[in-house]
Protein backbone atom coordinates (compact mmCIF):
# COMPACT_ATOMS: atom_id res chain seq x y z
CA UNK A 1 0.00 0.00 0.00
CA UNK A 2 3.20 2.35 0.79
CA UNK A 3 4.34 1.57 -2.32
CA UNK A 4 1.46 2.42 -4.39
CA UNK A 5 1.09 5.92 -2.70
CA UNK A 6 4.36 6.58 -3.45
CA UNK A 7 4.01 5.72 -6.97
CA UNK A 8 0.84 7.73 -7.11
CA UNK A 9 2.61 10.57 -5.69
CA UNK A 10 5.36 10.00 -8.23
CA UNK A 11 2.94 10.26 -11.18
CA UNK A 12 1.00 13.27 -10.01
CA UNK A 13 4.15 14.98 -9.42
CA UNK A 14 5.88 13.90 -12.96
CA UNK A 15 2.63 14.97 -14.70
CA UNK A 16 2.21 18.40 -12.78
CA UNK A 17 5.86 18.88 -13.86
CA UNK A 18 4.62 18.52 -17.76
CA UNK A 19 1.76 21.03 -17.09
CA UNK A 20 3.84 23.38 -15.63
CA UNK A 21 6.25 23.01 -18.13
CA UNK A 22 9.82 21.81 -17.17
CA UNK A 23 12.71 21.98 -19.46
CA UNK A 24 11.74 25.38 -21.40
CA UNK A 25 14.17 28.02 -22.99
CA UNK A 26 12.59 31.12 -21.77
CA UNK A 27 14.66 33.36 -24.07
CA UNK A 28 14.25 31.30 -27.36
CA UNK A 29 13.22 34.19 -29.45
CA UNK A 30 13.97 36.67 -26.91
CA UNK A 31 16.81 38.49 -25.62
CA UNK A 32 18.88 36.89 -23.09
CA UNK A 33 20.90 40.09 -22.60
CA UNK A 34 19.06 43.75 -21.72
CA UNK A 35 19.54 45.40 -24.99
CA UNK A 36 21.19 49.08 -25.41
CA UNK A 37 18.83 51.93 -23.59
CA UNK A 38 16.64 49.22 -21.74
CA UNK A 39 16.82 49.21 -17.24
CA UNK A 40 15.82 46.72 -15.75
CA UNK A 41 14.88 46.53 -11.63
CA UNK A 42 12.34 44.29 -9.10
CA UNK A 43 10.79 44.76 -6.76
CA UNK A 44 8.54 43.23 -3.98
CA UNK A 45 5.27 44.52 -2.41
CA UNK A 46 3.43 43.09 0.42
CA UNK A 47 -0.69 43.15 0.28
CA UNK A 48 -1.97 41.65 3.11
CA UNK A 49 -1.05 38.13 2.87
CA UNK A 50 0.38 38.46 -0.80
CA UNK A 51 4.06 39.09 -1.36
CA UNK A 52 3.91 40.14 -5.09
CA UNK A 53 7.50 40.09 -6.48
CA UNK A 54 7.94 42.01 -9.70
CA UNK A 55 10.46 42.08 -12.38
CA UNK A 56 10.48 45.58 -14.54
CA UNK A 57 12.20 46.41 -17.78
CA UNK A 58 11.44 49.95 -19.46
CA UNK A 59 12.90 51.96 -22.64
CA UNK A 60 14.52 54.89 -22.71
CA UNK A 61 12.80 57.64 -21.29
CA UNK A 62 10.41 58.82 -18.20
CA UNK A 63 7.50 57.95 -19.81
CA UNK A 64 4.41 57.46 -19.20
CA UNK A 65 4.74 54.41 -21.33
CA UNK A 66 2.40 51.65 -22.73
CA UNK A 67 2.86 49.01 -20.37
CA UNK A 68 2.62 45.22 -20.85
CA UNK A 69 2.15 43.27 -17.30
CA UNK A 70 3.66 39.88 -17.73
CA UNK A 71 2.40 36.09 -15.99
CA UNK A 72 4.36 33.36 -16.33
CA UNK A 73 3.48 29.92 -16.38
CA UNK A 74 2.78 28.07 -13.12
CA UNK A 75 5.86 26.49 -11.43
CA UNK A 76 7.61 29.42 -13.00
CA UNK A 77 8.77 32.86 -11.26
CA UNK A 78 8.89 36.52 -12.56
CA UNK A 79 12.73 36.53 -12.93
CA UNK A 80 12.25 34.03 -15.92
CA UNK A 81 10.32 36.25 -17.77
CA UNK A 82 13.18 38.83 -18.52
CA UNK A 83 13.43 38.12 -21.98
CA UNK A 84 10.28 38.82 -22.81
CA UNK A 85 10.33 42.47 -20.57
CA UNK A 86 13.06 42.94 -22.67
CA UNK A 87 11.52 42.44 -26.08
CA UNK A 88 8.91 44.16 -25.05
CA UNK A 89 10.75 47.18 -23.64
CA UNK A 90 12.76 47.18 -26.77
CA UNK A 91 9.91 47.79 -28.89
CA UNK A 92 8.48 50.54 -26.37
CA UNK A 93 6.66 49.13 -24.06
CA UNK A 94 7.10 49.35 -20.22
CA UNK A 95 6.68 45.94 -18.87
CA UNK A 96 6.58 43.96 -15.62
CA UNK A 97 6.14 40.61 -14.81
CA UNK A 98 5.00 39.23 -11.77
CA UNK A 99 4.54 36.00 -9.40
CA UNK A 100 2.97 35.67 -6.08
CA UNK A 101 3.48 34.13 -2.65
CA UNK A 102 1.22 33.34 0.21
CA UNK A 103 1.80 34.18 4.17
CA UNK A 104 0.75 30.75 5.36
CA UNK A 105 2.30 29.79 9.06
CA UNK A 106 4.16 32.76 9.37
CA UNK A 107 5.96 31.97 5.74
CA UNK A 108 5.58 33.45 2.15
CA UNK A 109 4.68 29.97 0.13
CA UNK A 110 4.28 29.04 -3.19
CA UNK A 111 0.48 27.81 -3.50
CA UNK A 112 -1.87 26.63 -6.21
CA UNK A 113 -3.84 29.28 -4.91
CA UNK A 114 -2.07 32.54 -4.11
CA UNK A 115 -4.96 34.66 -4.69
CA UNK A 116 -7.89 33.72 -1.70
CA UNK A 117 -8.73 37.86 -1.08
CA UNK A 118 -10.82 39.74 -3.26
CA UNK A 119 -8.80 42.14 -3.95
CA UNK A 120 -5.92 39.77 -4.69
CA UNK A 121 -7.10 39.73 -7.80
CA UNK A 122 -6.37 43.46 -8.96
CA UNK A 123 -3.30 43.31 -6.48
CA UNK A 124 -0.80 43.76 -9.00
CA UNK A 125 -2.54 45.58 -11.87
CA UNK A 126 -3.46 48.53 -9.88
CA UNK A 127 0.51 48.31 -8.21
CA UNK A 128 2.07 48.79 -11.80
CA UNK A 129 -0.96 51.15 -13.23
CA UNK A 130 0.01 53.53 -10.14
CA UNK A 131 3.74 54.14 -11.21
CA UNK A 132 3.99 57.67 -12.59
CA UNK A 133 6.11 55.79 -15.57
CA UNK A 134 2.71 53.77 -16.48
CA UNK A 135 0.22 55.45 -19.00
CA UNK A 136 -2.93 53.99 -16.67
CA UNK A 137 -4.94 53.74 -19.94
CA UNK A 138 -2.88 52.05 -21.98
CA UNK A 139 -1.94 48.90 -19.78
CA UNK A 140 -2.16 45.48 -21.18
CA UNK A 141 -1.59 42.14 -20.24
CA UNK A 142 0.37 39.18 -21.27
CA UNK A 143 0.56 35.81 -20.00
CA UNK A 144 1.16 32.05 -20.05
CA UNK A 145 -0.90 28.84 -19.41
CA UNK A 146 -1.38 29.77 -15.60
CA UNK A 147 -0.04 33.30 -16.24
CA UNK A 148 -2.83 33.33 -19.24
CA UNK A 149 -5.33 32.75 -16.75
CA UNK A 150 -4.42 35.27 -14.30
CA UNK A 151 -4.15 37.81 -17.24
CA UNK A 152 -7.95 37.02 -18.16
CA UNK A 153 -9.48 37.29 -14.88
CA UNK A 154 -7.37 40.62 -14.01
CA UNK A 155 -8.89 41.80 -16.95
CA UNK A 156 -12.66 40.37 -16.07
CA UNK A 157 -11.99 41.84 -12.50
CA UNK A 158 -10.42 45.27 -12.91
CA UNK A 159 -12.58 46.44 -16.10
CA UNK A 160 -9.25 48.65 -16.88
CA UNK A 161 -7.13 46.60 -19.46
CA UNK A 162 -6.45 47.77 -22.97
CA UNK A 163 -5.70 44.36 -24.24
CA UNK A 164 -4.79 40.99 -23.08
CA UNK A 165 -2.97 37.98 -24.78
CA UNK A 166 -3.38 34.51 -23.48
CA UNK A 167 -0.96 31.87 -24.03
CA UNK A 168 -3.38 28.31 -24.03
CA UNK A 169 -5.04 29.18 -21.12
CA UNK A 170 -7.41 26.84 -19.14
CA UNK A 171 -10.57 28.97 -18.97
CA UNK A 172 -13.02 26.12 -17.22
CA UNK A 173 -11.01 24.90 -14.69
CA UNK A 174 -14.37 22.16 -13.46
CA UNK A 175 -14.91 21.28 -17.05
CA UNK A 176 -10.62 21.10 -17.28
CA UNK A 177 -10.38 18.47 -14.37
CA UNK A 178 -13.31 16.02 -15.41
CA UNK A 179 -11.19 15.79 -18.47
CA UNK A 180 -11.02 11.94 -18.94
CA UNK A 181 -9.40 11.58 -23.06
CA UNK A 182 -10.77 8.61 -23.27
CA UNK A 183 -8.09 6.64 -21.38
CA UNK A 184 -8.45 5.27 -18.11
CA UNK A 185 -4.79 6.13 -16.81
CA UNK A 186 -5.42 9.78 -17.91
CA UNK A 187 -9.05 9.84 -15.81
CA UNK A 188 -6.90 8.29 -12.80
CA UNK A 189 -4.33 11.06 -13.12
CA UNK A 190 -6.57 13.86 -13.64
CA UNK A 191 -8.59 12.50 -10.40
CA UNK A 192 -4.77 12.66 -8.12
CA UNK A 193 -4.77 16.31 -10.34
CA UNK A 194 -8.37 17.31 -8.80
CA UNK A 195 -7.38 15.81 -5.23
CA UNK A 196 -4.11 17.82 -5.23
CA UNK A 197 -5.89 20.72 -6.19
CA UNK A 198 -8.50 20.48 -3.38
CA UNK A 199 -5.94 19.97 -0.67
CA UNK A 200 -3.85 22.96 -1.75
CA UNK A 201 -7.26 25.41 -1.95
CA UNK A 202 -8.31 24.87 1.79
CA UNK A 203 -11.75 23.66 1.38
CA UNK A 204 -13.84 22.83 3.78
CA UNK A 205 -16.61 21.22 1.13
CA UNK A 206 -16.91 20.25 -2.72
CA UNK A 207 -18.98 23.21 -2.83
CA UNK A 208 -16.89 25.80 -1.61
CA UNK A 209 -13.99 23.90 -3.92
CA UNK A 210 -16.19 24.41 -6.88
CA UNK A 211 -16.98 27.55 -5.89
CA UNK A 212 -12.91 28.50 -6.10
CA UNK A 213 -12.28 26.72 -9.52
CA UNK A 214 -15.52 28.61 -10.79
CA UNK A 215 -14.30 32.11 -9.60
CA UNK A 216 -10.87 31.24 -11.44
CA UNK A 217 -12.25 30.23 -14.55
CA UNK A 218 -12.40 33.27 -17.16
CA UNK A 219 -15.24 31.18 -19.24
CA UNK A 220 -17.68 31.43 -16.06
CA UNK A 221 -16.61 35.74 -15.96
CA UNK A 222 -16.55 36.44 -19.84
CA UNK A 223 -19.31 39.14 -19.66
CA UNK A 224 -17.12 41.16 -17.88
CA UNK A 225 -13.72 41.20 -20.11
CA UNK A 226 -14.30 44.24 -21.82
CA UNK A 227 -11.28 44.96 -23.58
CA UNK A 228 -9.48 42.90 -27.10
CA UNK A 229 -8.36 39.54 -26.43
CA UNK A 230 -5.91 37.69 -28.43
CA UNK A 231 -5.86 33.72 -27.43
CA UNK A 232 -3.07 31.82 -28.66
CA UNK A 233 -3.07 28.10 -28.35
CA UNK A 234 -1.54 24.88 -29.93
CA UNK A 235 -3.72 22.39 -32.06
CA UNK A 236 -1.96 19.48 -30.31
CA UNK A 237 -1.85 20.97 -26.48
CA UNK A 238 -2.17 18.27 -24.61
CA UNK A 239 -2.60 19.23 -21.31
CA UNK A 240 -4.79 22.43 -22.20
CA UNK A 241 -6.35 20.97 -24.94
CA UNK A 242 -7.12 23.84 -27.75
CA UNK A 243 -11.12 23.45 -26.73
CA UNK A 244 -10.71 25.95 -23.78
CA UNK A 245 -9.53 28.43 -25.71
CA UNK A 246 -12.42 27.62 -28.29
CA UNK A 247 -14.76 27.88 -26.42
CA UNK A 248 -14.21 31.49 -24.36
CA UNK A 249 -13.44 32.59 -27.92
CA UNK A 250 -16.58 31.33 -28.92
CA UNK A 251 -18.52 33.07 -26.02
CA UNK A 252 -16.69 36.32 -26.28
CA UNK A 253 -18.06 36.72 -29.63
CA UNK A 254 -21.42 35.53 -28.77
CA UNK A 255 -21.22 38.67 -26.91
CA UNK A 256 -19.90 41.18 -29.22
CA UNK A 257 -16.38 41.42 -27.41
CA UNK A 258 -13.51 41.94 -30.24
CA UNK A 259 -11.28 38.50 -30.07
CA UNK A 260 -9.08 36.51 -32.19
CA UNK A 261 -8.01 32.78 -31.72
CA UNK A 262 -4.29 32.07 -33.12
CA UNK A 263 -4.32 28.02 -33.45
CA UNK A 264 -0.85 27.58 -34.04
CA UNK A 265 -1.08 23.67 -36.11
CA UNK A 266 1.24 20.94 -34.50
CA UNK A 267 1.93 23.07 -31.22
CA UNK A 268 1.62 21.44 -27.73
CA UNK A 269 2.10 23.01 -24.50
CA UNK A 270 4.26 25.92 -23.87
CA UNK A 271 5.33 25.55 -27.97
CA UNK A 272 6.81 29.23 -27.32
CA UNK A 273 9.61 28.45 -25.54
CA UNK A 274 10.11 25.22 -27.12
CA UNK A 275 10.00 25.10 -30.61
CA UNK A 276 11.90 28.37 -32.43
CA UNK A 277 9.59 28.67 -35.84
CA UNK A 278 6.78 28.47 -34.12
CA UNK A 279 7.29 31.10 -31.52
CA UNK A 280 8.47 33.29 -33.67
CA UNK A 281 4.85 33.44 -35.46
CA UNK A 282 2.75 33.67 -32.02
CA UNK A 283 5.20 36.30 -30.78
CA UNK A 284 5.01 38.45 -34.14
CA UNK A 285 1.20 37.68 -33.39
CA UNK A 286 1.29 38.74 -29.92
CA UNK A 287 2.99 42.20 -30.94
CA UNK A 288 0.97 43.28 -33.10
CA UNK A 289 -2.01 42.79 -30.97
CA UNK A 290 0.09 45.21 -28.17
CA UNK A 291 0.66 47.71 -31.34
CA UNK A 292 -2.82 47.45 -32.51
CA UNK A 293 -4.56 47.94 -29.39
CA UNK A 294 -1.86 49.96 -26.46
């Protein structure tokens, strides 16, 4: 019986590991050096039980600039995202990325679910949109798998984005975790998935659990997303299969919100940092959309 736990435990963690994608080049297409004219700086900011640790990179200047807030994907801090803040700042844009700890015990932890406050939601966006080097209505936001999500429910939450682009998001985390692919070994690890999941959100019930994944699913808040979104998702994802994005896509224009779906064909999972060709076109994809719209 030992044995088989630890074997469980071994698969949930190996598989979490692919979701929150190990072995990744974060500067394939980006610079891995801060180009001529661009600072770079962090910084940290406590909000009540959220330490919010944030990674800047600007152009030359004082600004105010168009400003690009950066998530990355989960299992992944802000410091990894420095390539990117410095594309970005290289074509003109202010940007910052950030990832979050929790005060739990008397300890800033990583947690599945850093944001439990209301407010923990706009934590961050309303941080960066209050520097004097920020143009507060031209702020957009950029992110990755988990960082994809985050960017799509800061935007449902805060009504004050000029743009988001979402990197194969989930965006129905319930529908996500019933997932079953047909095979039974998939059903059995999405079930240790679901499991982990509950133990790391603190629920007391089922209902208050499905309460959580419902508040952090941008499908169940697309009435509120207001400004462009650009989603960007492999055909062959296999872990965030291309549906999710489909289908918020799909709802978005049922309700007369401008969006665009980039399927990018034989892409899986975090294909950006990955595979060269192919992150080249969702990155020429993703600045346009920043051009087009900040």
């Amino acid at each position: 019986m030992a044995s088989m736990a630890v074997n469980r435990r071994a698969t949930l963690i190996a598989f979490v590991a692919l979701l929150c994608s190990a072995c990744v080049d974060h500067a394939l297409v980006h610079p891995r050096v801060a180009p001529a004219g661009v600072d770079e700086w962090k910084q940290s900011v406590a909000h009540g039980a959220l330490l919010i640790r944030l990674e800047w990179a600007k152009p030359r200047g004082d600004g105010p600039f168009p400003t690009v807030i950066v998530h990355p994907e989960a299992g992944h801090e802000a410091h990894e995202m420095r390539g990117v803040l410095r594309d970005l700042a290289a074509h003109g844009y202010l940007a910052a990325a950030a990832d979050y700890r929790r005060l739990i015990n008397g300890r800033y932890r990583n947690t599945l679910f850093t944001w439990r406050d209301k407010d923990d939601v706009r934590a961050t966006f309303d941080l960066v949109r209050a520097s004097p080097r920020v143009d507060p209505a031209r702020v957009g936001l950029l992110g990755f798998s988990q960082g994809g999500v985050y960017s799509l429910s800061i935007a449902a939450q805060t009504g004050g984005a000029a743009a988001v682009v979402a990197y194969y998001p989930v965006t129905d985390f319930e529908e996500w975790l019933e997932e079953s692919g047909g095979l039974l070994g998939r059903r059995w690890v999405f079930r240790l998935i679901r499991h982990h999941f509950f133990r790391q959100s603190d629920a007391k019930s089922d209902e208050e659990f499905s309460e959580l994944l419902a508040r952090a699913s941008p499908l169940r808040h697309a009435e509120q997303i207001r400004c462009p979104v650009l989603l960007i998702h492999g055909d062959r994802d296999k872990s965030a299969g291309v549906e999710q994005s489909r289908r918020l896509a799909a709802r978005l224009r049922e309700l007369g919100k401008p969006v665009e779906l980039l399927e990018v064909p034989g892409a899986g999972h975090v294909f950006n940092f990955r595979n060269r060709e192919k992150a080249e076109l969702a990155w020429q994809a993703t600045l346009r959309w920043l051009d087009r719209y900040l």
